[in-house]
Protein backbone atom coordinates (compact mmCIF):
# COMPACT_ATOMS: atom_id res chain seq x y z
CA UNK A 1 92.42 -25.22 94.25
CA UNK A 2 90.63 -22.86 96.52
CA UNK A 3 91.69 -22.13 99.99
CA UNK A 4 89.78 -21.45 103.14
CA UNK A 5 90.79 -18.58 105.69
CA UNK A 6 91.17 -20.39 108.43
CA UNK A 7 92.89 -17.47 110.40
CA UNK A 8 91.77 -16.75 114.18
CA UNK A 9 89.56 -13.77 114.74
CA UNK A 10 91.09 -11.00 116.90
CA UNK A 11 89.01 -10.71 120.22
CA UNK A 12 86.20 -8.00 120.62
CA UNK A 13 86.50 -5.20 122.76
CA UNK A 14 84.60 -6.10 125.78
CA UNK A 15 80.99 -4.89 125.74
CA UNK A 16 81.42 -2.20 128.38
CA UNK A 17 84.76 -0.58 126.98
CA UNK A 18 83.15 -0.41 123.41
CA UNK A 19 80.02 1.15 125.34
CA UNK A 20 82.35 4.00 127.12
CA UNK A 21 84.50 4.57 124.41
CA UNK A 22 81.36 5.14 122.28
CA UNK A 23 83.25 5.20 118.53
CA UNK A 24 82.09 7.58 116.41
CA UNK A 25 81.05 7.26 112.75
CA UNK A 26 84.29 5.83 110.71
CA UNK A 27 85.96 4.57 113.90
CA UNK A 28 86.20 1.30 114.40
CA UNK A 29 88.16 -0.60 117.17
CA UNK A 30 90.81 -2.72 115.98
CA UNK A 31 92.87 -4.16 118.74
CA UNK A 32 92.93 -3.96 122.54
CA UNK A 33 95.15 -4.74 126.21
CA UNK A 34 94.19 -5.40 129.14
CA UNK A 35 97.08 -3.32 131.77
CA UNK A 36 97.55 -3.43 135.17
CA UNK A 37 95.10 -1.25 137.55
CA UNK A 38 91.86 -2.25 135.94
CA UNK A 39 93.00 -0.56 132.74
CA UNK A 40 92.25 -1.28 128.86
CA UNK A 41 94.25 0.11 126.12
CA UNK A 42 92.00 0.33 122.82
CA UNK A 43 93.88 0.97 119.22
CA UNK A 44 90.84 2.44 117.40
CA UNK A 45 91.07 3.23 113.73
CA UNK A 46 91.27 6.90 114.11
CA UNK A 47 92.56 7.21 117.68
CA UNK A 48 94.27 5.28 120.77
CA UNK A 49 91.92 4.88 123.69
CA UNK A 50 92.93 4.22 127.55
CA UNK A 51 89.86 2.77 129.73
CA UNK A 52 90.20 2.96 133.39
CA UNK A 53 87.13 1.12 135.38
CA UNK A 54 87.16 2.06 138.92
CA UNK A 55 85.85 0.28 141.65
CA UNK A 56 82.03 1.37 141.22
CA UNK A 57 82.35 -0.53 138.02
CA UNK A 58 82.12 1.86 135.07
CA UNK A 59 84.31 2.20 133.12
CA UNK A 60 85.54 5.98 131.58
CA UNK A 61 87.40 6.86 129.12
CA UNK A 62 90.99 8.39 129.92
CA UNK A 63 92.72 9.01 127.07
CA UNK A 64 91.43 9.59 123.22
CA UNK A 65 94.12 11.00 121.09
CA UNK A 66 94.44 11.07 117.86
CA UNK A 67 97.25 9.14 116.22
CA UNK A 68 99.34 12.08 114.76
CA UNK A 69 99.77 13.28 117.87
CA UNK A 70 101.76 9.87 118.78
CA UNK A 71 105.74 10.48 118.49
CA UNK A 72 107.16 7.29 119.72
CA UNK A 73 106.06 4.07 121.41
CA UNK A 74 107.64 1.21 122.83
CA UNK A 75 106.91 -1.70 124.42
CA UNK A 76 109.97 -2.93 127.17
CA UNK A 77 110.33 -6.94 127.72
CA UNK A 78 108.58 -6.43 131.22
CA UNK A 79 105.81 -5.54 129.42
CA UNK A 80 105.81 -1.45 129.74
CA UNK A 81 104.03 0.40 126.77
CA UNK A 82 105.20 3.77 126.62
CA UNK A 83 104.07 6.49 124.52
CA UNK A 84 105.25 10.13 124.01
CA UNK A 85 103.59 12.59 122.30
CA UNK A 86 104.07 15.54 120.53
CA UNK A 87 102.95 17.88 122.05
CA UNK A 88 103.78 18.39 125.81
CA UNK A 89 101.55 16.16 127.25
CA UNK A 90 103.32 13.72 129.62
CA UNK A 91 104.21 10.21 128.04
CA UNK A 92 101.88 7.89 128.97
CA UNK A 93 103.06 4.31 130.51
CA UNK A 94 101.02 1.91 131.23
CA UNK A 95 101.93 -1.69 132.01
CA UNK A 96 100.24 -4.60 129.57
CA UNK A 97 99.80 -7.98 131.06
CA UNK A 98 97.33 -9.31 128.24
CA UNK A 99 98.94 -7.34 125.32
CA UNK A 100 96.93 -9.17 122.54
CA UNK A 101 97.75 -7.32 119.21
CA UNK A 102 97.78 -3.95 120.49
CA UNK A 103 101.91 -3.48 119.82
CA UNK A 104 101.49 -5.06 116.43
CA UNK A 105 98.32 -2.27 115.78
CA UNK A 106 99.72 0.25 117.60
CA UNK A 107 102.65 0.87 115.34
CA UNK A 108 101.07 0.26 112.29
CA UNK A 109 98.56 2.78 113.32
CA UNK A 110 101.58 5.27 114.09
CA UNK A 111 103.17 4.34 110.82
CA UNK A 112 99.42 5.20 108.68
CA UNK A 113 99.67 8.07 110.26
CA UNK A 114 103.23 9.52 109.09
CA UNK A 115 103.73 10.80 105.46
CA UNK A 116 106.79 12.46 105.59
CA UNK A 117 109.53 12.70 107.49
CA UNK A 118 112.96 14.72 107.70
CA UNK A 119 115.72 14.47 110.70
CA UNK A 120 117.20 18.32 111.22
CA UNK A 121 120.61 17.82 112.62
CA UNK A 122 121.23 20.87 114.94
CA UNK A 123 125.12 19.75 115.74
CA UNK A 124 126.21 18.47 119.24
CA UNK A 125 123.96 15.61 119.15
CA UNK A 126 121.14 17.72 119.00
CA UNK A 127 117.92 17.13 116.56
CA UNK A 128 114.87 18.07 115.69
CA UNK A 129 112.01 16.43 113.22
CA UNK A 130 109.97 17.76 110.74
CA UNK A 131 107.09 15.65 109.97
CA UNK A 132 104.15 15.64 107.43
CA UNK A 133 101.33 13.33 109.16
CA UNK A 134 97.81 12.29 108.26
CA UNK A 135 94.76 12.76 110.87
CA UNK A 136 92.96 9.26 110.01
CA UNK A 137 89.70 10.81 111.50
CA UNK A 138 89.24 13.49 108.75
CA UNK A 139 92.25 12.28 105.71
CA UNK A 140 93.97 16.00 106.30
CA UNK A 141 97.64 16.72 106.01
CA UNK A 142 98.94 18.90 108.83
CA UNK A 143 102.82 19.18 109.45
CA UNK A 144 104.55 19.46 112.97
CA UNK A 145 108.15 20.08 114.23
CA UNK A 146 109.49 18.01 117.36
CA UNK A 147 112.35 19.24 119.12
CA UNK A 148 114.86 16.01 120.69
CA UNK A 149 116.12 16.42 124.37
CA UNK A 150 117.95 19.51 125.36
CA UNK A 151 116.85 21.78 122.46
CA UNK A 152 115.01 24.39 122.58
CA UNK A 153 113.34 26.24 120.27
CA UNK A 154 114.88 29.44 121.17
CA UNK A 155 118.42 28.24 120.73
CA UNK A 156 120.07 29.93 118.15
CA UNK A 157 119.19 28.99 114.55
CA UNK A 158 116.88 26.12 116.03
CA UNK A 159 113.75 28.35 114.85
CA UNK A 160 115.57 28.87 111.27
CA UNK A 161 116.59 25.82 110.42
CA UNK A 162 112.76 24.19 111.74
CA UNK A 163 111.01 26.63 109.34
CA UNK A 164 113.01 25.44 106.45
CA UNK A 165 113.04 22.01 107.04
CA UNK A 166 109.17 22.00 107.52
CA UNK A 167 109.02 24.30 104.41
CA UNK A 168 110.44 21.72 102.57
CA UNK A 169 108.55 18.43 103.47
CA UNK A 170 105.60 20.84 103.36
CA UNK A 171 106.42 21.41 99.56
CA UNK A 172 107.75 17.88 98.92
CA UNK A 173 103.77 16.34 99.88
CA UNK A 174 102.21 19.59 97.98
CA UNK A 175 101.25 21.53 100.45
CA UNK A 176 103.31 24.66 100.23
């Protein structure tokens, strides 16, 4: 017996937030949100887009960052998507009210992203991660180290104990 796909197609990016977004070669848009101030979030292939269209009309792009340089997301039940990153950049919030399949996307994008990962415990309920992630632009392997609330790298044996712990998921994925 042979079955149709009879699934529903996910909506397109509108028109104008494909246009200002511009994807370049390999990128491809896979799921978007509309949020509240005249604001699109766009889960790209390689990279998670925010689209603000001000009055005038046309709309810019915000935000482009790559997905390795997502830590955490979450999505609250009024609707808050909140991202922090890894490096210092503030998290970004922004509040969905069509959410589509951008949750659904935007943590399996994360989750692509992430080869490795070790938890340091630094004692005191203090921690740090070691990670191993993939840019999905370019198929590189790059490693990072982020520090948890109230540590700091220059605590003592933070900087230690970092180096050896990326050391080792750095060997454990080959590239020591």
């Amino acid at each position: 017996m042979r079955l149709r796909w009879t699934g529903l197609r996910r909506p397109e990016v509108p028109a104008d937030v494909a246009a200002a977004i511009a994807p370049t070669k390999g990128e491809r848009l896979l799921a978007w949100a509309r949020a509240s101030g005249g604001t699109t979030v766009v889960a790209g292939r390689h990279r998670l887009y925010v689209v603000r269209t001000p009055d005038d009309g046309r709309p810019e792009v915000v935000v482009a960052r790559a997905w390795h340089l997502v830590d955490a997301g979450s999505m609250s039940e009024t609707g808050e998507l909140r991202v922090e990153w890894v490096d210092a950049e503030p998290a970004l919030r922004l509040v969905l009210t069509e959410p589509g399949m951008l949750p659904e996307t935007f943590r399996e994008r994360v989750q692509a992203s992430v080869v490795l990962a070790e938890t340091i415990d630094l004692g005191g309920r203090h921690a740090a991660k070691v990670v191993v992630r993939r840019d999905l632009a370019t198929d590189a392997l790059l490693s990072q180290a982020v520090l948890g609330k109230g540590v700091r790298a220059t605590d003592p044996g933070v900087a230690e104990r970092v180096r050896a712990g990326l050391a080792r998921v750095r060997e454990q994925v080959g590239l020591a």
